[in-house]
N, C-alpha and C. Protein backbone atom coordinates (compact mmCIF):
# COMPACT_ATOMS: atom_id res chain seq x y z
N UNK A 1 -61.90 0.98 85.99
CA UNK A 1 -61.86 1.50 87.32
C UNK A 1 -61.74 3.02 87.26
N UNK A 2 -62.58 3.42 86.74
CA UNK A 2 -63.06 5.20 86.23
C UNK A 2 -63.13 6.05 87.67
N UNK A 3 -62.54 7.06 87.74
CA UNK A 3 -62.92 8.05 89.08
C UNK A 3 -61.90 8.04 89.83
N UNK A 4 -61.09 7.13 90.15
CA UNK A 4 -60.36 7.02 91.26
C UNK A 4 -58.98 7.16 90.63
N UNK A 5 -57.89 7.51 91.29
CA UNK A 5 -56.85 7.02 90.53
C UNK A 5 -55.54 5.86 91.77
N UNK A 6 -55.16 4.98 90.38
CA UNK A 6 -54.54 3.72 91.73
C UNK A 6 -53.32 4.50 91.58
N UNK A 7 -52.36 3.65 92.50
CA UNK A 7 -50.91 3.71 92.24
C UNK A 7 -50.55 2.68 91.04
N UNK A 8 -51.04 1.19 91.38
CA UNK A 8 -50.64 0.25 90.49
C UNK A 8 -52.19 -0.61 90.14
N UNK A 9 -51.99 -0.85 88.32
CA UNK A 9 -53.51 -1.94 88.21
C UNK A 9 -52.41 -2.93 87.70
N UNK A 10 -52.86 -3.79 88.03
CA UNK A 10 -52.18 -5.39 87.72
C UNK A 10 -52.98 -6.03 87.00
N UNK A 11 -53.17 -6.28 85.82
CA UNK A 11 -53.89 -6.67 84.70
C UNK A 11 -53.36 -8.61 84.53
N UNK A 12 -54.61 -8.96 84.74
CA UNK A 12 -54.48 -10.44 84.98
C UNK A 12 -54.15 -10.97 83.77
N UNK A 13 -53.93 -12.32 83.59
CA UNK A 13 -53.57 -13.36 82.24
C UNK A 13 -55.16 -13.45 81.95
N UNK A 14 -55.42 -13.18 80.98
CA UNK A 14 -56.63 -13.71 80.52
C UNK A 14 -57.26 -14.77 80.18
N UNK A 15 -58.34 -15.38 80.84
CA UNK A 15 -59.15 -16.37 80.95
C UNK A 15 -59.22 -16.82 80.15
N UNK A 16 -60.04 -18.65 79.62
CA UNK A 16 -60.37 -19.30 79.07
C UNK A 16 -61.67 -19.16 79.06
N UNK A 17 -62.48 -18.47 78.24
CA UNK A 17 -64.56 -18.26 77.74
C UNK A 17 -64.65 -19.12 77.17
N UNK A 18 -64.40 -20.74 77.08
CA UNK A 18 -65.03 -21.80 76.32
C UNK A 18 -66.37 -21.46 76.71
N UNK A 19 -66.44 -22.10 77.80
CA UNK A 19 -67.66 -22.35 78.50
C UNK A 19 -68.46 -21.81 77.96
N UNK A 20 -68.40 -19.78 78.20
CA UNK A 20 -69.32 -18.82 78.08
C UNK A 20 -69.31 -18.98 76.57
N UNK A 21 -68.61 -18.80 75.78
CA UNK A 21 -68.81 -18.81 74.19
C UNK A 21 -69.79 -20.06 73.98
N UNK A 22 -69.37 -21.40 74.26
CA UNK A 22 -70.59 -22.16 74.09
C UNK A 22 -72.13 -22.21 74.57
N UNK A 23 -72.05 -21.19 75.73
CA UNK A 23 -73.45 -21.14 75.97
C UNK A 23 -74.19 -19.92 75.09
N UNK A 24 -73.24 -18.90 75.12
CA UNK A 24 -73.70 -18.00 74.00
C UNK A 24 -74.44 -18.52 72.37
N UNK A 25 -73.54 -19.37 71.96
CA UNK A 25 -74.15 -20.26 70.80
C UNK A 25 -74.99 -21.10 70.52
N UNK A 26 -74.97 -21.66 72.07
CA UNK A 26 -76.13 -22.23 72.17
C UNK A 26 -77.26 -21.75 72.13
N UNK A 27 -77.10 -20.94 72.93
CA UNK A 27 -78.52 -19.60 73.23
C UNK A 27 -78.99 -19.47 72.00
N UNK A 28 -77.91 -18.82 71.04
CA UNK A 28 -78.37 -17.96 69.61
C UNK A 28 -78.78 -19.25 68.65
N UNK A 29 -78.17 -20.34 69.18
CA UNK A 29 -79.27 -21.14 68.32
C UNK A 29 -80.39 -21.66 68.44
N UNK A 30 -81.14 -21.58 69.90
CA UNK A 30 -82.31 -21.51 70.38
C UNK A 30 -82.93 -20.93 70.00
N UNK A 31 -82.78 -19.27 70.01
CA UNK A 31 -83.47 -18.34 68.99
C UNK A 31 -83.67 -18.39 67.90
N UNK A 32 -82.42 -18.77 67.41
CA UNK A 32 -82.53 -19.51 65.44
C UNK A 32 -83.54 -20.04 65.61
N UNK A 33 -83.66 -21.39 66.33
CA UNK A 33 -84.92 -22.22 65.79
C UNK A 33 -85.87 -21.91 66.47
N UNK A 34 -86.14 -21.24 67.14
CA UNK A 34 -87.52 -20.90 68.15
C UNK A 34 -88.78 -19.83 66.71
N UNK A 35 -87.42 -19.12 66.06
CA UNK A 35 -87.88 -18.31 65.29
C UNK A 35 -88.51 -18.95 63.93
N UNK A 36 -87.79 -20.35 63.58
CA UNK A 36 -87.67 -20.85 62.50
C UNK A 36 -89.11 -21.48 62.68
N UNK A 37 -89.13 -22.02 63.60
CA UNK A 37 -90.57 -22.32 64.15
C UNK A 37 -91.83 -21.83 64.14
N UNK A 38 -91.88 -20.12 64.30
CA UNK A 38 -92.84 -19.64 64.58
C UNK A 38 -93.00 -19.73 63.15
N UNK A 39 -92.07 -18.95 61.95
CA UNK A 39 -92.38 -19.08 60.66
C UNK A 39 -92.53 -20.07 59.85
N UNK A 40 -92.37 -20.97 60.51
CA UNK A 40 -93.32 -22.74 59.78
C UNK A 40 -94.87 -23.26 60.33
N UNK A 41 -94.81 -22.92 61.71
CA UNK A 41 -96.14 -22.71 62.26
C UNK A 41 -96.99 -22.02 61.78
N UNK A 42 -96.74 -20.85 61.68
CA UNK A 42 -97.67 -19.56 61.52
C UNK A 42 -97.85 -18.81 60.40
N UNK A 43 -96.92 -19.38 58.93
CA UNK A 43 -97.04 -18.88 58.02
C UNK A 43 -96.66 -16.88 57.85
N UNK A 44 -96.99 -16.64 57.02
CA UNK A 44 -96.97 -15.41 57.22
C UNK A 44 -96.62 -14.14 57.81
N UNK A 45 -96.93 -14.33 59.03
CA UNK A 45 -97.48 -13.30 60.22
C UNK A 45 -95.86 -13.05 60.29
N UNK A 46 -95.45 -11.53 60.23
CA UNK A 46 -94.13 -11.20 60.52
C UNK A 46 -92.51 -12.49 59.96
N UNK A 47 -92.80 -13.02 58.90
CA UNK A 47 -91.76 -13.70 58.46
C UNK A 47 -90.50 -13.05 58.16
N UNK A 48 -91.03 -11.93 57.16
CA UNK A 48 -90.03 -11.12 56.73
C UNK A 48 -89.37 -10.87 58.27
N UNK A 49 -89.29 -10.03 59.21
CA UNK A 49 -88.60 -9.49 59.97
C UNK A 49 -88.04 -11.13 61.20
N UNK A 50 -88.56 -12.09 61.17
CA UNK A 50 -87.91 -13.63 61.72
C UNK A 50 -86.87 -13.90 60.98
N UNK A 51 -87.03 -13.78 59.72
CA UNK A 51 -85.91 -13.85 58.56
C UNK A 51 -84.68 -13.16 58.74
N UNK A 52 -84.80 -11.82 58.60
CA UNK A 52 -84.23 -11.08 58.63
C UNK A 52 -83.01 -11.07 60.28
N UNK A 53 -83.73 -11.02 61.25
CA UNK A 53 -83.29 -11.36 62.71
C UNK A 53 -82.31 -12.51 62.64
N UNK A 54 -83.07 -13.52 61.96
CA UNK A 54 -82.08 -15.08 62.09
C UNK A 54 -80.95 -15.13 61.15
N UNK A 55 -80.81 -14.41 59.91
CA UNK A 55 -80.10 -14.24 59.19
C UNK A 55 -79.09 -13.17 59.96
N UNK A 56 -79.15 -12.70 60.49
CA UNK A 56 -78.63 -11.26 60.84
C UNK A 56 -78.08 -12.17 62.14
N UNK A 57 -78.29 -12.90 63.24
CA UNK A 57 -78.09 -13.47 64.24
C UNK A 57 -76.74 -14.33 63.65
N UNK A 58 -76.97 -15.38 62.45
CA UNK A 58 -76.39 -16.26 62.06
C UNK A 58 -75.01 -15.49 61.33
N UNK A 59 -75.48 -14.46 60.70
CA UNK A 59 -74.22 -13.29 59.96
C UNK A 59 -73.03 -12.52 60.85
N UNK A 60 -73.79 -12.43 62.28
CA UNK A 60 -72.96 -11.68 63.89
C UNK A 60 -72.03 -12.95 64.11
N UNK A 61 -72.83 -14.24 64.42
CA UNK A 61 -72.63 -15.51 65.06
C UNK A 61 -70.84 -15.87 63.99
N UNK A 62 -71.40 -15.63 62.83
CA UNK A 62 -70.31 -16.00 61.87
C UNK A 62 -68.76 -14.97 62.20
N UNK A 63 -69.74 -13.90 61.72
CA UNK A 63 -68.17 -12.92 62.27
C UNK A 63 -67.23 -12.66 63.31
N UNK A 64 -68.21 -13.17 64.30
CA UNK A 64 -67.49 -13.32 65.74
C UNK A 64 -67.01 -14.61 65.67
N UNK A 65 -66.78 -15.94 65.13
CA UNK A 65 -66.20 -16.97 64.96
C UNK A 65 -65.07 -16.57 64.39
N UNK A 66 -65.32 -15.97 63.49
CA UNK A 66 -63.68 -15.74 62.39
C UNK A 66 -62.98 -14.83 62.65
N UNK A 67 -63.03 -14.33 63.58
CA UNK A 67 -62.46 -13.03 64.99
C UNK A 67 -62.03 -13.92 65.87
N UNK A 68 -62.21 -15.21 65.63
CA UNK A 68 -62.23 -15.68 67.38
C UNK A 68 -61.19 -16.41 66.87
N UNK A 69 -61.00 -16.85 65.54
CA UNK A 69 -60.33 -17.87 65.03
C UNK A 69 -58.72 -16.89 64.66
N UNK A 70 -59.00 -15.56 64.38
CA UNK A 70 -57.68 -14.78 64.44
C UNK A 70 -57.20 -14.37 65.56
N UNK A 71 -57.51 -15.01 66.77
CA UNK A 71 -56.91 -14.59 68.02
C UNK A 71 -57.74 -13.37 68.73
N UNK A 72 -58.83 -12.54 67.70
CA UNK A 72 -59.51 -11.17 68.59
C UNK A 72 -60.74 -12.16 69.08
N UNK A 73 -60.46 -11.23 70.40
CA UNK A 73 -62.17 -11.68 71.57
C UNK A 73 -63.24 -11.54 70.51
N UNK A 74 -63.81 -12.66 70.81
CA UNK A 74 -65.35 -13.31 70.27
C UNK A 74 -66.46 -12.91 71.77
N UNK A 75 -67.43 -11.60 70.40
CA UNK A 75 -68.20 -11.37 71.77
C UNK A 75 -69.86 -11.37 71.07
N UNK A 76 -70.67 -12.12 71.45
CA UNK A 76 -71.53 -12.93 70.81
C UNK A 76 -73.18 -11.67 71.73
N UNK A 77 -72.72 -10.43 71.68
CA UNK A 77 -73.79 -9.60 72.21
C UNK A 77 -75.00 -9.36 71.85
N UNK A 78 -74.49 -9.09 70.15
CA UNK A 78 -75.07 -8.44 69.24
C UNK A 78 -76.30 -10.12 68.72
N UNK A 79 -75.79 -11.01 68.42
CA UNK A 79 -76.77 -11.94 67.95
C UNK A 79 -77.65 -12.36 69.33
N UNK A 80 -77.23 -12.16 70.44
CA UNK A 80 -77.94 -12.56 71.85
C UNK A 80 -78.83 -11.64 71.93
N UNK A 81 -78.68 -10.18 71.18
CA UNK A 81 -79.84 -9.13 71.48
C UNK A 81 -80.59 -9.19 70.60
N UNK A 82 -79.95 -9.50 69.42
CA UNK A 82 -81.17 -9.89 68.04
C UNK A 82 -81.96 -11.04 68.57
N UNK A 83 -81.52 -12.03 69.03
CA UNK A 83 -82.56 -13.36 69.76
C UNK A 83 -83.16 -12.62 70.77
N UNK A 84 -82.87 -11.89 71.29
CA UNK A 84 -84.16 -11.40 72.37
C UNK A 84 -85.28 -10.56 71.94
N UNK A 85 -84.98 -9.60 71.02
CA UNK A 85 -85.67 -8.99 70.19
C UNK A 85 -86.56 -10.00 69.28
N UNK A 86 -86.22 -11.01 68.81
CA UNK A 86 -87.10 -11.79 67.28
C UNK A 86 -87.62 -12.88 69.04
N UNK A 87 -87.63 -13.00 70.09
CA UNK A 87 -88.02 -13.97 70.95
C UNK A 87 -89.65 -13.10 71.52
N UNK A 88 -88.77 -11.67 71.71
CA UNK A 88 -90.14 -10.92 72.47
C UNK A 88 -90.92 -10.67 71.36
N UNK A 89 -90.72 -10.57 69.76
CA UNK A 89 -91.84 -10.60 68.88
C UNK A 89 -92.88 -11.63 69.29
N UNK A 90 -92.34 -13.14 69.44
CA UNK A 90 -93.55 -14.34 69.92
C UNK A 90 -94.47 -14.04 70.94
N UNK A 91 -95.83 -14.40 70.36
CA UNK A 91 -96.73 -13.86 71.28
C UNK A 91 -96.72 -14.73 72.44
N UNK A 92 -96.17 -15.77 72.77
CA UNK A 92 -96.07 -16.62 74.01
C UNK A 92 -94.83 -16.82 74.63
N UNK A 93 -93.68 -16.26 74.10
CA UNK A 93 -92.29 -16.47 74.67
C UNK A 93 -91.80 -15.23 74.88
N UNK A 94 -92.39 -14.19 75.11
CA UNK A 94 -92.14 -12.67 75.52
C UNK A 94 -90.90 -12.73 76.55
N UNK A 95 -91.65 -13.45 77.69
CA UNK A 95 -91.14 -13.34 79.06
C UNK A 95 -89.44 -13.89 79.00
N UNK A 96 -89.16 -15.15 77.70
CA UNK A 96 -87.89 -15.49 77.57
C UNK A 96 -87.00 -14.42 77.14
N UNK A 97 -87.39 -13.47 76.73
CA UNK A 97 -86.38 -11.95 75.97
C UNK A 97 -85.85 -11.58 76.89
N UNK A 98 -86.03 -11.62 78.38
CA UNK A 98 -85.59 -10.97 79.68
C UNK A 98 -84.42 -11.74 79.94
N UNK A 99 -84.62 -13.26 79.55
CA UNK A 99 -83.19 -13.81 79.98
C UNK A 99 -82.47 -13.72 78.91
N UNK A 100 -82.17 -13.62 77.27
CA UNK A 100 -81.41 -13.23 76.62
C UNK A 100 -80.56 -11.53 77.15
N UNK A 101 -81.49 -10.61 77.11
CA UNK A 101 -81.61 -9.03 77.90
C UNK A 101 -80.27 -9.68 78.65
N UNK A 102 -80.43 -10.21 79.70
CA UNK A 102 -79.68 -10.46 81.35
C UNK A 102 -78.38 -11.05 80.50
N UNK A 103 -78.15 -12.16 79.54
CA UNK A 103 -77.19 -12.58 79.01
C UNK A 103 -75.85 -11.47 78.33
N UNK A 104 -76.70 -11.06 77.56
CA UNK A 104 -76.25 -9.67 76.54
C UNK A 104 -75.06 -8.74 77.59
N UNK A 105 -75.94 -8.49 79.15
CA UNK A 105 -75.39 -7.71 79.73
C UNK A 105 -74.44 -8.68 80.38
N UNK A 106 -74.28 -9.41 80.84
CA UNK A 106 -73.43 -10.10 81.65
C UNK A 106 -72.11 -10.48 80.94
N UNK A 107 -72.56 -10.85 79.30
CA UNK A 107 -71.38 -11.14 78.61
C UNK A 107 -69.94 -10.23 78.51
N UNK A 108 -70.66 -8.93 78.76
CA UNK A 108 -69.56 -8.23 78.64
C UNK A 108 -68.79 -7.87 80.02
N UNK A 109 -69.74 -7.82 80.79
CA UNK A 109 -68.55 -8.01 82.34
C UNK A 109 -67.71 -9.04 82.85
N UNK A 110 -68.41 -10.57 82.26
CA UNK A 110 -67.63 -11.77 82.78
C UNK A 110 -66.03 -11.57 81.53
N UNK A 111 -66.40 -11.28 80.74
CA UNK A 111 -65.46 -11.35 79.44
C UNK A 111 -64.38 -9.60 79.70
N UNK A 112 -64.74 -9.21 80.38
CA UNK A 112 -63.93 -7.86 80.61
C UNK A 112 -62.51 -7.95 81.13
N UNK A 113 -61.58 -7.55 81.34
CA UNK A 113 -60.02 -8.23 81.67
C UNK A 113 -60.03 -7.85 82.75
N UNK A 114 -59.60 -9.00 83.63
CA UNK A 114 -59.50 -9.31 85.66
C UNK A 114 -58.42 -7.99 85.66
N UNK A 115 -58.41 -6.98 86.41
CA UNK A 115 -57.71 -6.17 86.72
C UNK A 115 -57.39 -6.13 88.40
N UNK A 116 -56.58 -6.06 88.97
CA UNK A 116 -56.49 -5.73 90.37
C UNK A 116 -55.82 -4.43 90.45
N UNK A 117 -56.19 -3.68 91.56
CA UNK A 117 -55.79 -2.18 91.38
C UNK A 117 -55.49 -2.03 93.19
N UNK A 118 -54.36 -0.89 93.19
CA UNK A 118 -54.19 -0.92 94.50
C UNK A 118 -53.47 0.42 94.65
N UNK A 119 -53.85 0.76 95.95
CA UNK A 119 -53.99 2.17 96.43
C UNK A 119 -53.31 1.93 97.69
N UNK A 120 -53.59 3.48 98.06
CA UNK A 120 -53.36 3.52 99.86
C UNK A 120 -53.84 3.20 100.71
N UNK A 121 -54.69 2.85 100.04
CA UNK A 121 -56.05 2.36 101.16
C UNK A 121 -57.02 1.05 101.11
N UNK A 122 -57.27 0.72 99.95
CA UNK A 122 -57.42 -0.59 99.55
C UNK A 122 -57.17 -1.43 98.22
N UNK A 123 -57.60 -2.28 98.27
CA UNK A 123 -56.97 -3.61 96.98
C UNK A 123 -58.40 -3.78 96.41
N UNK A 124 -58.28 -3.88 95.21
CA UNK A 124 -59.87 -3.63 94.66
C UNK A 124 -59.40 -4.58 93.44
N UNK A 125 -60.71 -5.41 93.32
CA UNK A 125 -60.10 -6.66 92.15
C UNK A 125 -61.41 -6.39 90.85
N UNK A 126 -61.17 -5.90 89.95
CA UNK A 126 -62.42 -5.73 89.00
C UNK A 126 -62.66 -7.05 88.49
N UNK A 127 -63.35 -7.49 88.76
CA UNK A 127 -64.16 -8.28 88.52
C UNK A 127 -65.28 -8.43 88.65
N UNK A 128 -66.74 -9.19 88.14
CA UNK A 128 -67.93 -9.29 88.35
C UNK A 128 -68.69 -10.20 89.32
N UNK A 129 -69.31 -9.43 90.72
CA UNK A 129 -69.03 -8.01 90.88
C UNK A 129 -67.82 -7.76 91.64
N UNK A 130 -67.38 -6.33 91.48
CA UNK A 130 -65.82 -5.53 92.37
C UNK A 130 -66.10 -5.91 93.32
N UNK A 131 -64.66 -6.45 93.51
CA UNK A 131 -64.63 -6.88 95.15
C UNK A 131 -63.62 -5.99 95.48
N UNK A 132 -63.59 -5.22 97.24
CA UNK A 132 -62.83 -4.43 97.54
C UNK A 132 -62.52 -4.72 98.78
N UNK A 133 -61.24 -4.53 99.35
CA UNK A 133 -60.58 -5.59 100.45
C UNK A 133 -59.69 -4.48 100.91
N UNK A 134 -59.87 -3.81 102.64
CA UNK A 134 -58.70 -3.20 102.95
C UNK A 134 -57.60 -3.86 103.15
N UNK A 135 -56.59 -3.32 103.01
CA UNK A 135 -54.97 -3.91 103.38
C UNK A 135 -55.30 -4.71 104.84
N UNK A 136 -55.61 -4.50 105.54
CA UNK A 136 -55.98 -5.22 106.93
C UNK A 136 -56.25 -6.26 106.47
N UNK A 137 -56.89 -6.73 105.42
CA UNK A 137 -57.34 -8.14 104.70
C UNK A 137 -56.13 -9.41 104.70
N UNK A 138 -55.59 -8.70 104.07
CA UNK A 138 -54.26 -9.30 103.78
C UNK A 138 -52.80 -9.59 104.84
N UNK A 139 -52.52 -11.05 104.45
CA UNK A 139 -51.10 -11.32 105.61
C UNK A 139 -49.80 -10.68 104.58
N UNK A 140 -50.20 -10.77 103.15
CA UNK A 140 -48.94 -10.23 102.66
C UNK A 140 -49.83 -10.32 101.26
N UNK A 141 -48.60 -9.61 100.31
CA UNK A 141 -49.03 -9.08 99.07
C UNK A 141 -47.75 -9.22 98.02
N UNK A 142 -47.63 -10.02 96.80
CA UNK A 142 -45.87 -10.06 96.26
C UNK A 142 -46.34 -10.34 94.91
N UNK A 143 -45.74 -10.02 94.17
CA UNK A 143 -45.65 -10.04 92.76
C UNK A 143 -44.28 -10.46 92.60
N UNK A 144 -43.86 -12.08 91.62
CA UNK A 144 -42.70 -12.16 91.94
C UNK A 144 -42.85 -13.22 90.41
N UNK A 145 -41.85 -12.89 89.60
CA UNK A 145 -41.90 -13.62 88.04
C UNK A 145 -42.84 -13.77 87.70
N UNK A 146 -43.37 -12.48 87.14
CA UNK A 146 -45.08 -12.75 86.61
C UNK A 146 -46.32 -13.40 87.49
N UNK A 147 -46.44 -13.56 88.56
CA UNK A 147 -47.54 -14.32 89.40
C UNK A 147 -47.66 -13.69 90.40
N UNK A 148 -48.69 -12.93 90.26
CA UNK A 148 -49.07 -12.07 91.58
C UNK A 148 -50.30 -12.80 93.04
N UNK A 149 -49.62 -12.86 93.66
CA UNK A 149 -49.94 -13.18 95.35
C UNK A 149 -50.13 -12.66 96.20
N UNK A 150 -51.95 -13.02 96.55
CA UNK A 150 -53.40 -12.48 97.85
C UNK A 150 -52.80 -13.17 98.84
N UNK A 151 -52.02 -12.84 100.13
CA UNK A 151 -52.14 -14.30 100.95
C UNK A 151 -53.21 -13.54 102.04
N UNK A 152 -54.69 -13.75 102.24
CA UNK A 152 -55.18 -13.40 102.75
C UNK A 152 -55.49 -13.81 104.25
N UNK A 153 -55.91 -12.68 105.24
CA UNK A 153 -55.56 -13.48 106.46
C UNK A 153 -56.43 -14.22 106.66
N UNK A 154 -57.41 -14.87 106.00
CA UNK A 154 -58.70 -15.73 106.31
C UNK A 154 -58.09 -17.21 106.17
N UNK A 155 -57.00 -17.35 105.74
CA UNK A 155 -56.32 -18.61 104.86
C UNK A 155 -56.65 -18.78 103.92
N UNK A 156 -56.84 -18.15 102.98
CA UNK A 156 -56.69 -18.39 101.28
C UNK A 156 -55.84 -17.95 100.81
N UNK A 157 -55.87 -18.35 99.28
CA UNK A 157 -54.34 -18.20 99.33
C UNK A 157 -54.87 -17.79 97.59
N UNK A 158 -54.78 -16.49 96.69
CA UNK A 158 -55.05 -16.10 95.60
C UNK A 158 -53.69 -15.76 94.60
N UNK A 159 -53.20 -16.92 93.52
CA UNK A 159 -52.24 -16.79 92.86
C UNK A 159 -52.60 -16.33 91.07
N UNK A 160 -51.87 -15.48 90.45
CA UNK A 160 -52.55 -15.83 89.26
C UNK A 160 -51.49 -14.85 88.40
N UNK A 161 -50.78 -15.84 87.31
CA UNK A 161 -50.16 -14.77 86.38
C UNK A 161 -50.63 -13.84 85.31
N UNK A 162 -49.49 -12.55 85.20
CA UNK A 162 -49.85 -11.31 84.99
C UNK A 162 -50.03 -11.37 83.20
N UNK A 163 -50.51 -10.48 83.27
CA UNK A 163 -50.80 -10.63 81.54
C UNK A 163 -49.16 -10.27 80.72
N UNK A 164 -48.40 -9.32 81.30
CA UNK A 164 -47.40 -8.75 80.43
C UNK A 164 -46.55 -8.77 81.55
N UNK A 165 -44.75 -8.75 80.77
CA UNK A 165 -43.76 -9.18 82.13
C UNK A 165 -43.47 -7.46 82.49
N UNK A 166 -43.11 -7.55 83.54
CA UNK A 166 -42.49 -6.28 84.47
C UNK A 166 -40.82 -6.63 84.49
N UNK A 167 -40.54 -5.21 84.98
CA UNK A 167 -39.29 -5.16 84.93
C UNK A 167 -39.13 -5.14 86.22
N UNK A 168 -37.85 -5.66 86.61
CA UNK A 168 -37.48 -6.49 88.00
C UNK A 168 -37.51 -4.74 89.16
N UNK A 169 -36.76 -3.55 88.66
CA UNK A 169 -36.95 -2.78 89.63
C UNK A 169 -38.29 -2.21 89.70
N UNK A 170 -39.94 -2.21 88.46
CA UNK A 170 -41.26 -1.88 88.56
C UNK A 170 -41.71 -2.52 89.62
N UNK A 171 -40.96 -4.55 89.74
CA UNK A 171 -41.63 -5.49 90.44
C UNK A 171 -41.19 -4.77 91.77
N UNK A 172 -39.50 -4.73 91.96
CA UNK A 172 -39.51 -4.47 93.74
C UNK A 172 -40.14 -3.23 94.36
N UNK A 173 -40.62 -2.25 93.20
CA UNK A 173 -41.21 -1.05 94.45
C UNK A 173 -43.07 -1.18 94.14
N UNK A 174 -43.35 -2.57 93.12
CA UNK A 174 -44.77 -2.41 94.16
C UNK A 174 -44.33 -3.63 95.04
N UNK A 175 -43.60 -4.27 94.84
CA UNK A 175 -43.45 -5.01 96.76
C UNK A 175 -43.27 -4.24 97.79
N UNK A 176 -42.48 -3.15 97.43
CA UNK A 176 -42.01 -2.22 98.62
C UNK A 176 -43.08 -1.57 98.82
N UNK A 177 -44.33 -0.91 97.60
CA UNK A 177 -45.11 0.01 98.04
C UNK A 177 -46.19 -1.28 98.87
N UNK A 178 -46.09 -2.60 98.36
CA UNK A 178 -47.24 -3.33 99.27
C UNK A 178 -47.05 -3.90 100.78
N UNK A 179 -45.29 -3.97 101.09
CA UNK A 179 -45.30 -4.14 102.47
C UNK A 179 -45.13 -3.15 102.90
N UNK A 180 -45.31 -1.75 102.72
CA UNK A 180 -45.22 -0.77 103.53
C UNK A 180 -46.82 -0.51 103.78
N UNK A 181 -47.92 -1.03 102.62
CA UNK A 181 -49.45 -0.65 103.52
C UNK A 181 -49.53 -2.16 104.98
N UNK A 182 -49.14 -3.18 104.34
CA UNK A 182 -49.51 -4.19 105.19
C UNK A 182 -48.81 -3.93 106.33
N UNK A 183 -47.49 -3.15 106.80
CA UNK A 183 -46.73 -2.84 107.57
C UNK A 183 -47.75 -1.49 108.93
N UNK A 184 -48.89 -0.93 108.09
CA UNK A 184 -49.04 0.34 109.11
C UNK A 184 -49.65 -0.16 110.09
């Protein structure tokens, strides 16, 4: 949240990317064999550099597993851009490189850490895409034992614990700084 400056960012508990990690792998193994394919089909024609791509895909794919397995984020970019690259080499599957392209980029915003940030003026939730909500939005606003609470006036109701604990007088003055916007 570059440019602006908040009073408070409230940095969410971080998500569960099964999902996204498995589709990522999946993907990169589509490309594996899409590639493996062309060089059993076609003999020859550009092997060396199919080789090279799938090996190099499968070598990313690996290292980001054994990162993932020591607790650091597994981020599967780099073999999703090598599959788009060894995909747009195929002279008939060009057009599929655009949806690897679109993957590559998305991975890193869905996988980026939920931040909520809040000002004088509005509540801004980074996420993909930023959503930004004036205080008028909101019936109330509380952060209370790690679990910070949207009660929005539409009737929803947005709960979700914080990544790291606060200290009880940090917690009461952003309550105080949040019922004094919902208060004007």
């Amino acid at each position: 949240m570059a440019g602006k400056v908040y009073e408070y960012i409230i940095v969410l508990k971080k998500r569960s990317f099964v999902f996204i990690n498995t589709v990522s792998i999946l993907m990169i193994a589509i490309a594996a064999l899409l590639l493996s394919l062309q060089v059993i089909l076609h003999g020859y024609e550009r092997t060396i550099i199919y080789i090279t791509i799938m090996l190099s895909m499968i070598a990313w794919t690996a290292f980001t597993l054994l990162k993932e397995k020591k607790g650091r984020p597994s981020l599967h970019r780099i073999a999703l851009l090598l599959g788009a690259w060894g995909i747009f080499l195929q002279p008939y599957l060009s057009w599929l490189a655009f949806i690897y392209v679109a993957a590559t980029v998305i991975e890193k915003q869905v996988k980026f850490p939920e931040e909520i940030a809040f000002d004088n003026d509005e509540v801004v939730i980074n996420s993909f895409p930023k959503k930004r909500y004036p205080w008028d939005a909101f019936e109330n606003v509380v952060l209370k034992d790690g679990l910070l609470t949207l009660d929005y006036k539409k009737n929803t109701l947005f709960q979700k614990q914080i990544e790291s604990a606060v200290e009880k007088e940090d917690e009461a003055a952003f309550n105080v700084f949040c019922q004094e916007r919902l208060n004007k």
